[in-house]
C-alpha atoms as a PDB file:
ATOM      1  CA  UNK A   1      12.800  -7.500   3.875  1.00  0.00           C
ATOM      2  CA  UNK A   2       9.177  -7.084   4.123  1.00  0.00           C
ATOM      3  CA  UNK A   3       6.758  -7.763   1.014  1.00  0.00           C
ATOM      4  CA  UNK A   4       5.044  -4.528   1.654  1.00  0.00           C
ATOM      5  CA  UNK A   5       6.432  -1.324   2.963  1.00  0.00           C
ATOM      6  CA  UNK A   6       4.260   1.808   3.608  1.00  0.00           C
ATOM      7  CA  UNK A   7       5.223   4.965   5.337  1.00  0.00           C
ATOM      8  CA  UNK A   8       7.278   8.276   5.161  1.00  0.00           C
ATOM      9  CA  UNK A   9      10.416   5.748   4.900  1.00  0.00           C
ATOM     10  CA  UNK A  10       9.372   2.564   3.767  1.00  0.00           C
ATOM     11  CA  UNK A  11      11.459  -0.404   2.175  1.00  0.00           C
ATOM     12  CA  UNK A  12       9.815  -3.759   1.265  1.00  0.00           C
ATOM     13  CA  UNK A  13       9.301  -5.775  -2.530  1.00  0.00           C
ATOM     14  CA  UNK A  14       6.550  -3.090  -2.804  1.00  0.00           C
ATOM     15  CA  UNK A  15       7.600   0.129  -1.080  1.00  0.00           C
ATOM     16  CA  UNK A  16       4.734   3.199  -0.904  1.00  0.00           C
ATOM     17  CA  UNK A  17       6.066   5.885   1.047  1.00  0.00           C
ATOM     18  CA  UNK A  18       7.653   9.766   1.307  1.00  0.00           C
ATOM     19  CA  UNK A  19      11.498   7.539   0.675  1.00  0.00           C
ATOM     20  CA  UNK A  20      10.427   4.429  -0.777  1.00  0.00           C
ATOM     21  CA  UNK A  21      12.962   1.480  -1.675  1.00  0.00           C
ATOM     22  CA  UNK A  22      11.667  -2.050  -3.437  1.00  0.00           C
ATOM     23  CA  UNK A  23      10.991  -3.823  -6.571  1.00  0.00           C
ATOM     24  CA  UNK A  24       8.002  -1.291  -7.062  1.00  0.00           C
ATOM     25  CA  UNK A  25       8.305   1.425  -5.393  1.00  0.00           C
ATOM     26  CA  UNK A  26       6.008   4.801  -5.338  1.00  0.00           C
ATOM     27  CA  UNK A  27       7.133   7.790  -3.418  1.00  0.00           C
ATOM     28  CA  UNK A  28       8.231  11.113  -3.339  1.00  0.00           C
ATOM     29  CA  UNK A  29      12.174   9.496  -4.042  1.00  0.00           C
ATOM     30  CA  UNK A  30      11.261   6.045  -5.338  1.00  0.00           C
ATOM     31  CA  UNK A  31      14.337   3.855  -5.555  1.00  0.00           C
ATOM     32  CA  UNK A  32      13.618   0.432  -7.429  1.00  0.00           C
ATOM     33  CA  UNK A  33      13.660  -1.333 -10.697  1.00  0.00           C
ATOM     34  CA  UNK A  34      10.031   0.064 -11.169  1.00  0.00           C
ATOM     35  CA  UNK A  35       8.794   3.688 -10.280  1.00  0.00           C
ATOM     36  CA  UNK A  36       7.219   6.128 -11.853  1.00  0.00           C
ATOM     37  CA  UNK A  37      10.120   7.956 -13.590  1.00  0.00           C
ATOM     38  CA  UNK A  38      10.880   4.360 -15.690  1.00  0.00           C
ATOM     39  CA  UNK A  39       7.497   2.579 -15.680  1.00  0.00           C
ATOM     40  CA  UNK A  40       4.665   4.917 -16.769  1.00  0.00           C
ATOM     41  CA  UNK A  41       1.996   2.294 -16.253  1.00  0.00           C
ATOM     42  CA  UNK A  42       2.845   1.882 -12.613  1.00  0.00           C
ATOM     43  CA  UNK A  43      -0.083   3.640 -10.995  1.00  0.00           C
ATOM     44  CA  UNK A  44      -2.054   1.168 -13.120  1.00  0.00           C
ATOM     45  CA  UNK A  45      -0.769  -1.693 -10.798  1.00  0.00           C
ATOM     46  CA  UNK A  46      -1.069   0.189  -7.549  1.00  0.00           C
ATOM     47  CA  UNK A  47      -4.392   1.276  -8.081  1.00  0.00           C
ATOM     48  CA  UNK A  48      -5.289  -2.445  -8.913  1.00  0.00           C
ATOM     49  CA  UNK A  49      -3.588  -3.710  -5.920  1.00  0.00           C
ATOM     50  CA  UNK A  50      -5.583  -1.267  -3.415  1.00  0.00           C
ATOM     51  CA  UNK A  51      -9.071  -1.160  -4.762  1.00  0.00           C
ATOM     52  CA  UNK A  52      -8.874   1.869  -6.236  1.00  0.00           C
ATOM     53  CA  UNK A  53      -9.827   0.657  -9.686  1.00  0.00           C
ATOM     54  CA  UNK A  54      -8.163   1.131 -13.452  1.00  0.00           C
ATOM     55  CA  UNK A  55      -7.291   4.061 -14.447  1.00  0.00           C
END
């Protein structure tokens, strides 16, 4: 498994991607423990993690 996955299917501990599977995962069908469905402040982290700033 790869720590970061990015793509139209990716899969990794964080997974950002059209299908995305992992821990955190953002996507258009994000399968994880954390997406956005469950964990509102998830775009919070992602933003963090790719210089995007807080929101």
């Amino acid at each position: 498994m790869l720590g970061l996955g990015a793509g139209g299917i990716a899969t990794g501990y964080w997974a950002v991607g059209g299908i995305a599977i992992g821990v955190y995962a953002l996507g258009g069908l994000g399968i994880g423990a954390h997406t956005l469905q469950n964990d509102p402040h998830m775009l919070r982290i992602f933003n963090a993690l790719f210089g995007r700033g807080s929101s």
